[in-house]
PDB file of N, CA and C in Angstrom:
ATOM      1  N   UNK A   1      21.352   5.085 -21.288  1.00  0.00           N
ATOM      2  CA  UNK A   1      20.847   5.883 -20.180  1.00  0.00           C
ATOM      3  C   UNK A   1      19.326   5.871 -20.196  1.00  0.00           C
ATOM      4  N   UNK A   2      18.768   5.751 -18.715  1.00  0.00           N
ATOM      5  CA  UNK A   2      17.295   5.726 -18.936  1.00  0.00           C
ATOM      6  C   UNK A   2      17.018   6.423 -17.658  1.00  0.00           C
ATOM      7  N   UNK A   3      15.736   7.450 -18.327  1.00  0.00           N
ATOM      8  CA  UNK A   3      15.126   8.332 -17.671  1.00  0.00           C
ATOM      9  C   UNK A   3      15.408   8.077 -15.629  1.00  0.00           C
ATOM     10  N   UNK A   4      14.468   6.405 -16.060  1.00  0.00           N
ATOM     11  CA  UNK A   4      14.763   6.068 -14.650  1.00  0.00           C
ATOM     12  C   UNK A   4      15.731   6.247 -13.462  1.00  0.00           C
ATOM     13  N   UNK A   5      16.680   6.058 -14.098  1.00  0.00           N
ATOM     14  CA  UNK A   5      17.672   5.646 -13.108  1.00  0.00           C
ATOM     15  C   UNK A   5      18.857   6.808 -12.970  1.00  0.00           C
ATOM     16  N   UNK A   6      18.428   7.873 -13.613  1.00  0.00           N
ATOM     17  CA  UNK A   6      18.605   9.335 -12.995  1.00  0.00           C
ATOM     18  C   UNK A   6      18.099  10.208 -12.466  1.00  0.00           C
ATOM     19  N   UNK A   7      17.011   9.820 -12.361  1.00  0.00           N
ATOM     20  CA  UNK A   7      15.848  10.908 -11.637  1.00  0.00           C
ATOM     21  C   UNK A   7      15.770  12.098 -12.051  1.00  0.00           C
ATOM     22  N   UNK A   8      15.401  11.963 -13.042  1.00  0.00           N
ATOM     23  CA  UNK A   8      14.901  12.704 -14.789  1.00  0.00           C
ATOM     24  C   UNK A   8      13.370  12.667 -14.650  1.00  0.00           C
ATOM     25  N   UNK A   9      12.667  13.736 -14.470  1.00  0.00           N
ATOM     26  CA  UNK A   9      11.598  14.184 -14.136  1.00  0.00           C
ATOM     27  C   UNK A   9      10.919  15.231 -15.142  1.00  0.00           C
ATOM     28  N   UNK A  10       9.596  14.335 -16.205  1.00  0.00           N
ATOM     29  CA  UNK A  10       9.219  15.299 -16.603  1.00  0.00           C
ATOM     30  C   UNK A  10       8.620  16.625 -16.120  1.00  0.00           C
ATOM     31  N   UNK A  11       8.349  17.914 -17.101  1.00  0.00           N
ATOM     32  CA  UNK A  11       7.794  18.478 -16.319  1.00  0.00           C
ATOM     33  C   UNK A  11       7.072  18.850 -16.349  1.00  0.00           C
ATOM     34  N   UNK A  12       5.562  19.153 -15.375  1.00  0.00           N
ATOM     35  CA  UNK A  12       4.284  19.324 -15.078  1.00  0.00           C
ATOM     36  C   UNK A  12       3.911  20.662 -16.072  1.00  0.00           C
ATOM     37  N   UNK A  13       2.878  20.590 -16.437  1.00  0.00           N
ATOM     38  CA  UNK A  13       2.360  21.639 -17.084  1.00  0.00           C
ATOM     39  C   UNK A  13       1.345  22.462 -15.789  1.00  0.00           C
ATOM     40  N   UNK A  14       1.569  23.799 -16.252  1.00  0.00           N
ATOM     41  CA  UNK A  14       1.566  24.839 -15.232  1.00  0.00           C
ATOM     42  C   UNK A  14       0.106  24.658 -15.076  1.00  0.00           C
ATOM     43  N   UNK A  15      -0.711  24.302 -16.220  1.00  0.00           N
ATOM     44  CA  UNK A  15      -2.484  24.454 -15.578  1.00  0.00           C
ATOM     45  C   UNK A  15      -2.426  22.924 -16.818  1.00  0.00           C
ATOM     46  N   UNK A  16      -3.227  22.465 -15.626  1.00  0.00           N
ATOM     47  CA  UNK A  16      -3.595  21.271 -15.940  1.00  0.00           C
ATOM     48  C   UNK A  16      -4.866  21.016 -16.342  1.00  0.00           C
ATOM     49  N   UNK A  17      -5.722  20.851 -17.452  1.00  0.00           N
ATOM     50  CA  UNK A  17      -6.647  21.479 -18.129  1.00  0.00           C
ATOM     51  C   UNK A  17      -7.840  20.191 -17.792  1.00  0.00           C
ATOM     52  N   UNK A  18      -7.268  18.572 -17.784  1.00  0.00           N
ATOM     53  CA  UNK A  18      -7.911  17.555 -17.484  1.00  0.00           C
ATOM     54  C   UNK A  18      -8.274  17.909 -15.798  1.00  0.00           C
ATOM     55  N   UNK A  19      -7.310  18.261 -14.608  1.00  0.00           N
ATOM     56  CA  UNK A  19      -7.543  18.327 -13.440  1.00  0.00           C
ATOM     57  C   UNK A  19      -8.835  19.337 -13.108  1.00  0.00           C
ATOM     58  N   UNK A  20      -8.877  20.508 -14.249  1.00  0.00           N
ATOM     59  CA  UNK A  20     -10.258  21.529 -14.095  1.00  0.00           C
ATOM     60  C   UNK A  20     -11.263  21.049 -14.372  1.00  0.00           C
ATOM     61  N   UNK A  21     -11.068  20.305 -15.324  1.00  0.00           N
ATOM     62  CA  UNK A  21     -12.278  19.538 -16.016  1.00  0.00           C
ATOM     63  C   UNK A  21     -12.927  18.201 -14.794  1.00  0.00           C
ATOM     64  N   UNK A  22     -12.109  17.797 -14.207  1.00  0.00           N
ATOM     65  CA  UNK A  22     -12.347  16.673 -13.383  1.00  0.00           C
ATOM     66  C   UNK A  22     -13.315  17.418 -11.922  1.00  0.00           C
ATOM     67  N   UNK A  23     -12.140  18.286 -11.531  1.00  0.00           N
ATOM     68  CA  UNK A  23     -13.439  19.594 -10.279  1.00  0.00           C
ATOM     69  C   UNK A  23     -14.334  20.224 -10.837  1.00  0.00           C
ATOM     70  N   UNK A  24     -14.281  20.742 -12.056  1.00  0.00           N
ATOM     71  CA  UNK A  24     -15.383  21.349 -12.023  1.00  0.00           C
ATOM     72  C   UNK A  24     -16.604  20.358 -12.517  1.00  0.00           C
ATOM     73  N   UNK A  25     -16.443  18.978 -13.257  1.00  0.00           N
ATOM     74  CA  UNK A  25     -17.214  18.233 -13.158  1.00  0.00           C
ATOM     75  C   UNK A  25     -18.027  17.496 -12.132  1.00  0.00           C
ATOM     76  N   UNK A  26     -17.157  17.655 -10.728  1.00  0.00           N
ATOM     77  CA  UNK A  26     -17.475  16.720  -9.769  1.00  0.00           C
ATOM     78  C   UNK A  26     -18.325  18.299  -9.144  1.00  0.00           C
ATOM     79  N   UNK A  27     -17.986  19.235  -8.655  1.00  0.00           N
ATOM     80  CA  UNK A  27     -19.270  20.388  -8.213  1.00  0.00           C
ATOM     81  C   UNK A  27     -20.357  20.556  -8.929  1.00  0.00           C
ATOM     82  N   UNK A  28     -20.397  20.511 -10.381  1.00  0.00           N
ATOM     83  CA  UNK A  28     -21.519  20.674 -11.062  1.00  0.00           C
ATOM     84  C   UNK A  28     -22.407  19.249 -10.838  1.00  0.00           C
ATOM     85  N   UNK A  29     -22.248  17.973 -10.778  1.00  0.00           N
ATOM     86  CA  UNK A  29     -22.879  16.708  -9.961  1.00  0.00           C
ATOM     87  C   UNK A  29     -23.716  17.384  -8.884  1.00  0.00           C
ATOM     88  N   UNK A  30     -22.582  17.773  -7.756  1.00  0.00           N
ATOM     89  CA  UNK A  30     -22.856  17.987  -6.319  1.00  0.00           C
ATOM     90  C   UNK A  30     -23.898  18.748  -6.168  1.00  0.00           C
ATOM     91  N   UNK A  31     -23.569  20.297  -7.168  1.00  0.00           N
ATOM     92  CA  UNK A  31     -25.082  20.798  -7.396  1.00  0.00           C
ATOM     93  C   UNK A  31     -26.273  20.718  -7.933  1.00  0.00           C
ATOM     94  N   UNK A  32     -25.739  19.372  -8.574  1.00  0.00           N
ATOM     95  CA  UNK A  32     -27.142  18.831  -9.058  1.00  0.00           C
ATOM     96  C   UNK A  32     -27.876  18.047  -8.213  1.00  0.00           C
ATOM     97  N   UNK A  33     -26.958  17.141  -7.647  1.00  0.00           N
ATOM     98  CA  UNK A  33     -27.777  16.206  -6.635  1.00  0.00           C
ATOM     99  C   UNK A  33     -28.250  17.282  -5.634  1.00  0.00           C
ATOM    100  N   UNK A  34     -27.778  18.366  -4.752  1.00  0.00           N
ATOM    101  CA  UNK A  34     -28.326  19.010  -3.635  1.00  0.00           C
ATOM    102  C   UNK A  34     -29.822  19.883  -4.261  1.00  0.00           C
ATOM    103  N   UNK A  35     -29.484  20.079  -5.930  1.00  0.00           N
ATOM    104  CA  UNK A  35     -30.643  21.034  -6.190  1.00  0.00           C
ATOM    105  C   UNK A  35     -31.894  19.938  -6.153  1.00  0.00           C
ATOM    106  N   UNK A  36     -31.396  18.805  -7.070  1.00  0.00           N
ATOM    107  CA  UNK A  36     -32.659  17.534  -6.815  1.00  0.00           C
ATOM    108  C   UNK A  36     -33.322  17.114  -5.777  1.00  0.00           C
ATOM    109  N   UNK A  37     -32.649  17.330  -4.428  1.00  0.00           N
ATOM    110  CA  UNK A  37     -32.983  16.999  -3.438  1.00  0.00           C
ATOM    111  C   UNK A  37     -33.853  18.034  -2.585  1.00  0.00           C
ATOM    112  N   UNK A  38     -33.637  19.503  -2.762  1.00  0.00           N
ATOM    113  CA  UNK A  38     -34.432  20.468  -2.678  1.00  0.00           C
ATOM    114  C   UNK A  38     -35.806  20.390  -3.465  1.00  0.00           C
ATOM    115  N   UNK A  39     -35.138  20.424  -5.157  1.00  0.00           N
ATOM    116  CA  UNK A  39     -36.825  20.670  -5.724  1.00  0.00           C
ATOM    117  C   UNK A  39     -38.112  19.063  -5.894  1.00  0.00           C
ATOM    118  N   UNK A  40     -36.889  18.023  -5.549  1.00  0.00           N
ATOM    119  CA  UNK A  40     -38.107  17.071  -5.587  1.00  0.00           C
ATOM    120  C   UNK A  40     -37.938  15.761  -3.974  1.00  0.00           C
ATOM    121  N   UNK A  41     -37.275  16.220  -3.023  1.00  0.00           N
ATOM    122  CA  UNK A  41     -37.419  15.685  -2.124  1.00  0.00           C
ATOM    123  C   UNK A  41     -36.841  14.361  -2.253  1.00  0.00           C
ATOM    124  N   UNK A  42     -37.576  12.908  -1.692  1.00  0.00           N
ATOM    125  CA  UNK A  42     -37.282  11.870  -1.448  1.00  0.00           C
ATOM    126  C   UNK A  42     -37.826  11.429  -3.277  1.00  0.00           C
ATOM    127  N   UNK A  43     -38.501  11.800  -3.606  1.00  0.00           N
ATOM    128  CA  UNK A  43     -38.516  11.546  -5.318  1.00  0.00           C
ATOM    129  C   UNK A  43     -37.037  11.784  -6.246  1.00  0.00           C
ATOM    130  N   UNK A  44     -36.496  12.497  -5.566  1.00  0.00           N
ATOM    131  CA  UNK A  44     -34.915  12.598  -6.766  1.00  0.00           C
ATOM    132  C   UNK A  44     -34.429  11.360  -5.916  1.00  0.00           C
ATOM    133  N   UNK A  45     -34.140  10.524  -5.469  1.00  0.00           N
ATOM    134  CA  UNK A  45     -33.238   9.349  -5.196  1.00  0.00           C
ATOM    135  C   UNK A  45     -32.839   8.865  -6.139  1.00  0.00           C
ATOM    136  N   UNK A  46     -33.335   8.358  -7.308  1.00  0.00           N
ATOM    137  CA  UNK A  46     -32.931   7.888  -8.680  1.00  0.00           C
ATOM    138  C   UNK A  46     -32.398   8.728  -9.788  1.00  0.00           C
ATOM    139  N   UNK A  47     -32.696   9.841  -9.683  1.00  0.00           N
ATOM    140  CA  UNK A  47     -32.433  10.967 -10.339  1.00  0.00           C
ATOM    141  C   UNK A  47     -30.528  11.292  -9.359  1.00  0.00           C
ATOM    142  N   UNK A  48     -30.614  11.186  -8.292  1.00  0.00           N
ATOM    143  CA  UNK A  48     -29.419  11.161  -7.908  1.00  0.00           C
ATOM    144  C   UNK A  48     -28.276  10.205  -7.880  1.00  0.00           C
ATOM    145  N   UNK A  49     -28.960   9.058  -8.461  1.00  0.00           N
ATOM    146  CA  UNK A  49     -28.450   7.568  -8.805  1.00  0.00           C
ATOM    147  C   UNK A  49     -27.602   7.980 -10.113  1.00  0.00           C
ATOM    148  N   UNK A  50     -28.609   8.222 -11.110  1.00  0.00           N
ATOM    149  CA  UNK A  50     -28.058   8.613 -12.119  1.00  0.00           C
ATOM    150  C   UNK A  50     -27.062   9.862 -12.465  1.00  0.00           C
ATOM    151  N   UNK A  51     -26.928  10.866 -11.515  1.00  0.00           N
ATOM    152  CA  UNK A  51     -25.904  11.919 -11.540  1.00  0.00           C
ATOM    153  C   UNK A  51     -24.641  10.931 -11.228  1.00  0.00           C
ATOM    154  N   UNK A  52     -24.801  10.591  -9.927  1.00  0.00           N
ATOM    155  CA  UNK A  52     -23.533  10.286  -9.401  1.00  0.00           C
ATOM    156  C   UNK A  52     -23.201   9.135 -10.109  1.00  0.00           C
ATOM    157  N   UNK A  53     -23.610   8.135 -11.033  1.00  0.00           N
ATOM    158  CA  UNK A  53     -23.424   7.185 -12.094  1.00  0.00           C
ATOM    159  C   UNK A  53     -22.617   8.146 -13.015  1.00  0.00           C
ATOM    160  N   UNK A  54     -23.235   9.332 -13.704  1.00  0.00           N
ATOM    161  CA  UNK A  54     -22.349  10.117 -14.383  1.00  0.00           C
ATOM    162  C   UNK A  54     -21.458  10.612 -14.077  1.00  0.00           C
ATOM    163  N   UNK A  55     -21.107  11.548 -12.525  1.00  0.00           N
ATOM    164  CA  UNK A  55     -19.666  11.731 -12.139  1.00  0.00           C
ATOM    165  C   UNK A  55     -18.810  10.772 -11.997  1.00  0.00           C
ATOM    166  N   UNK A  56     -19.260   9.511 -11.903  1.00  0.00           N
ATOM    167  CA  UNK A  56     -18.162   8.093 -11.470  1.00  0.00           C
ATOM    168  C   UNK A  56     -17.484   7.580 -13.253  1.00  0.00           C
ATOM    169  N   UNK A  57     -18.793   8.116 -14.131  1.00  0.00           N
ATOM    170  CA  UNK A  57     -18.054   7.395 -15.640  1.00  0.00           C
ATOM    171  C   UNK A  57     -17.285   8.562 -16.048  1.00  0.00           C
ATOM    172  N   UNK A  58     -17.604  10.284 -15.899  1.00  0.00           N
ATOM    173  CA  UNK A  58     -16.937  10.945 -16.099  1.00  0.00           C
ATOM    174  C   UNK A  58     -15.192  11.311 -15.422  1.00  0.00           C
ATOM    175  N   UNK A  59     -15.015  10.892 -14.170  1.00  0.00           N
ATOM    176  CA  UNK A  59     -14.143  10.547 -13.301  1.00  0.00           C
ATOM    177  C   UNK A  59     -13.083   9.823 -14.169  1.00  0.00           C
ATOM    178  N   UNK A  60     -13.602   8.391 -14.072  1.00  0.00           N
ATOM    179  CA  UNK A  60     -12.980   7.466 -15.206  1.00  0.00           C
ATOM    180  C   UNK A  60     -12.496   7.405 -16.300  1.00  0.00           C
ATOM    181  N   UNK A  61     -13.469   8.518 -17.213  1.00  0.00           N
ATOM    182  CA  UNK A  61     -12.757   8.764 -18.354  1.00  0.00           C
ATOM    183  C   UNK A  61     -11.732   9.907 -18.390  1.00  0.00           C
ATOM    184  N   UNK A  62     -12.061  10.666 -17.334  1.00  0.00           N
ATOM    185  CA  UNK A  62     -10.528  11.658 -17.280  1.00  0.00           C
ATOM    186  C   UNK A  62      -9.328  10.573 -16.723  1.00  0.00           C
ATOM    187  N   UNK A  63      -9.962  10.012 -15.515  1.00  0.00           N
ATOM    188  CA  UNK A  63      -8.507   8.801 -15.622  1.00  0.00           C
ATOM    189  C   UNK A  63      -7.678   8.195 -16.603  1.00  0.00           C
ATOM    190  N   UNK A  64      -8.252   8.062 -17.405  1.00  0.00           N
ATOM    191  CA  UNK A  64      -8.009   7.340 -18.551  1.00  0.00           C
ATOM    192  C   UNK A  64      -7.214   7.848 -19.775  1.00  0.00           C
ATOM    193  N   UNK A  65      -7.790   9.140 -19.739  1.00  0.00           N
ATOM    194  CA  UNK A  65      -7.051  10.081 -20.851  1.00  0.00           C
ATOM    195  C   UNK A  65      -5.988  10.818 -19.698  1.00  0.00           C
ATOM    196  N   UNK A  66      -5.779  10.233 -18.431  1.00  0.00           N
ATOM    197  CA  UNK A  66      -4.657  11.263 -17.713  1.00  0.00           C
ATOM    198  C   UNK A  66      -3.836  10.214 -18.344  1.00  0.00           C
ATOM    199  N   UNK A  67      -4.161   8.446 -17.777  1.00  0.00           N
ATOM    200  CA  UNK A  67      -3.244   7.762 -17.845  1.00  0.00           C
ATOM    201  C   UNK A  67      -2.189   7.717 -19.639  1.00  0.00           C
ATOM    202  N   UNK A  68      -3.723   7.931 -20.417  1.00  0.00           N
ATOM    203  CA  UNK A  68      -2.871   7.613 -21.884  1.00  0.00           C
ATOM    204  C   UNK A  68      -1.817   8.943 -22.052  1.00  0.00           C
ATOM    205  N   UNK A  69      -2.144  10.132 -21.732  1.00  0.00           N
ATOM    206  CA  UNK A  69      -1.573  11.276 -21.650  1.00  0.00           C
ATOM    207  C   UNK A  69      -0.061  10.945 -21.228  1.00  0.00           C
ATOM    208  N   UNK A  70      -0.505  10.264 -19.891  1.00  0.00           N
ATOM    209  CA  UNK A  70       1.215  10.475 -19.293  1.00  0.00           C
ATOM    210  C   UNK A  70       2.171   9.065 -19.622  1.00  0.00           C
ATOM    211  N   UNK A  71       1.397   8.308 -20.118  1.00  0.00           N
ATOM    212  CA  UNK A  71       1.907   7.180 -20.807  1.00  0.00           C
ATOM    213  C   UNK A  71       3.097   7.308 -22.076  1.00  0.00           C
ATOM    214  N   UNK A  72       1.841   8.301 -23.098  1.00  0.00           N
ATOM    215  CA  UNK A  72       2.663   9.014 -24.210  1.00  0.00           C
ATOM    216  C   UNK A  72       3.693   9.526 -23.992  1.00  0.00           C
ATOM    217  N   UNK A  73       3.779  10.937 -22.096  1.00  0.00           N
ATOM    218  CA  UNK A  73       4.989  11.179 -22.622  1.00  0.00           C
ATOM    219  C   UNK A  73       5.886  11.230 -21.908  1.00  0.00           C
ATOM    220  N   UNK A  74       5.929   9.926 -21.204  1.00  0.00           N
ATOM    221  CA  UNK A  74       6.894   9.189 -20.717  1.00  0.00           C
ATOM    222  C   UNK A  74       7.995   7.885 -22.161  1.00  0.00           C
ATOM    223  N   UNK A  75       6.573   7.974 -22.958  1.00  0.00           N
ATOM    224  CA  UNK A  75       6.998   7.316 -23.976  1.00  0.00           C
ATOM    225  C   UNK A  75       8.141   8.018 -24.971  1.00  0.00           C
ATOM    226  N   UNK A  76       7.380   9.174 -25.317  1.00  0.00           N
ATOM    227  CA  UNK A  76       8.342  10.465 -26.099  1.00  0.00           C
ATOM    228  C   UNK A  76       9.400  11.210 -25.351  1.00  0.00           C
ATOM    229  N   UNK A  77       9.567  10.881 -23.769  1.00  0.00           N
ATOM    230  CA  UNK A  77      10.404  11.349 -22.888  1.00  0.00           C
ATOM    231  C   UNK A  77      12.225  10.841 -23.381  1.00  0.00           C
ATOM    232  N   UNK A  78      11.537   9.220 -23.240  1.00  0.00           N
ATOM    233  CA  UNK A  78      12.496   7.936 -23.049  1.00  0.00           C
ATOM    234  C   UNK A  78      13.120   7.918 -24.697  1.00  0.00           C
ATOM    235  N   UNK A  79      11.979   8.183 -25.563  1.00  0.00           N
ATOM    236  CA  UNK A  79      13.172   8.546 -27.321  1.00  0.00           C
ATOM    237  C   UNK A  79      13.614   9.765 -27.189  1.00  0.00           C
ATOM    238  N   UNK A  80      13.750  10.608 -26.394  1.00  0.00           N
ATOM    239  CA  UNK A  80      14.131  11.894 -26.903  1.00  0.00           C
ATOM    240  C   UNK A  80      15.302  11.051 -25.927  1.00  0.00           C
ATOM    241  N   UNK A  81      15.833  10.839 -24.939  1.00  0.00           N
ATOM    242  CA  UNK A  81      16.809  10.641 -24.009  1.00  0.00           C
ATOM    243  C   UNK A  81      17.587   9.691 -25.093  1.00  0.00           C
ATOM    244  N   UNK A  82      16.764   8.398 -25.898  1.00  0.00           N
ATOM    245  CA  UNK A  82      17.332   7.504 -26.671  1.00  0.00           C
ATOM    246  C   UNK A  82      18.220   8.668 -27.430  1.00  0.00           C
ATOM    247  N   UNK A  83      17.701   8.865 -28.260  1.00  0.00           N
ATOM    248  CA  UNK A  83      18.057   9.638 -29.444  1.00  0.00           C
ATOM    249  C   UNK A  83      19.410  10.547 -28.828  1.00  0.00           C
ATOM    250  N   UNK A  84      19.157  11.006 -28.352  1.00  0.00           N
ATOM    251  CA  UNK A  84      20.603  11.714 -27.258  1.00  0.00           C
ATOM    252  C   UNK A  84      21.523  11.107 -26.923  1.00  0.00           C
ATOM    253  N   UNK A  85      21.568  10.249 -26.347  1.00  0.00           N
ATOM    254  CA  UNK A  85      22.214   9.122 -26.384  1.00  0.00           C
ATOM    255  C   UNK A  85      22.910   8.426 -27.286  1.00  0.00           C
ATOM    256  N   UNK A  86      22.560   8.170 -28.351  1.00  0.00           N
ATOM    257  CA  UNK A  86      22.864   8.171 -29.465  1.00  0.00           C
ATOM    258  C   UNK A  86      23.802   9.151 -30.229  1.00  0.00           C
ATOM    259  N   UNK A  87      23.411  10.068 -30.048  1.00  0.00           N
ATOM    260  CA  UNK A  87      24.260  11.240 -30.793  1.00  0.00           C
ATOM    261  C   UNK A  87      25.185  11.871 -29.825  1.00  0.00           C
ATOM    262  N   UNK A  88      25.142  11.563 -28.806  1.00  0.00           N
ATOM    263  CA  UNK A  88      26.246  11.553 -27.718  1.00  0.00           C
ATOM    264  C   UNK A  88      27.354  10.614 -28.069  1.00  0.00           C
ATOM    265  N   UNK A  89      27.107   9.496 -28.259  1.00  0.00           N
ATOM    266  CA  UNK A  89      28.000   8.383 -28.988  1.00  0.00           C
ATOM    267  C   UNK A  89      28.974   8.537 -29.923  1.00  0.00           C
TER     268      UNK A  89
END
């Protein structure tokens, strides 16, 4: 038996701690670039280069740890179903 092909659905954790981290990373950017643009005008352009360079690598690396996250436990999903399976036998 595999997860798949019953429509066996892990389940979501109630607060998602990477998804807070991802918004509240991307507003704290936003207010940086709008404050740069207030206190130094057409001089923050590069200074805003480099924020939004940091929200795009920070972005990415929450991608990344979502993907290994849900990788794992789809991985530990599919032995716990094995293992059941097994002892169902």
């Amino acid at each position: 038996m595999r997860a798949e092909n019953y429509g066996d659905v892990m389940p979501s954790p109630a607060f998602d701690k990477l998804r807070a981290l991802a918004i509240g990373s991307q507003a704290i950017g936003l207010i940086l670039i709008m404050t740069l643009e207030t206190v130094m005008g057409n001089a923050a352009r590069p200074w805003q280069g480099v924020v939004l360079a940091g929200m795009l690598a920070t972005a990415l690396s929450i991608a990344l740890v979502r993907l290994y996250r849900r990788n794992l436990a789809r991985k530990r999903w599919a032995e716990r179903l094995e293992a059941k399976d097994h002892d169902d036998a």
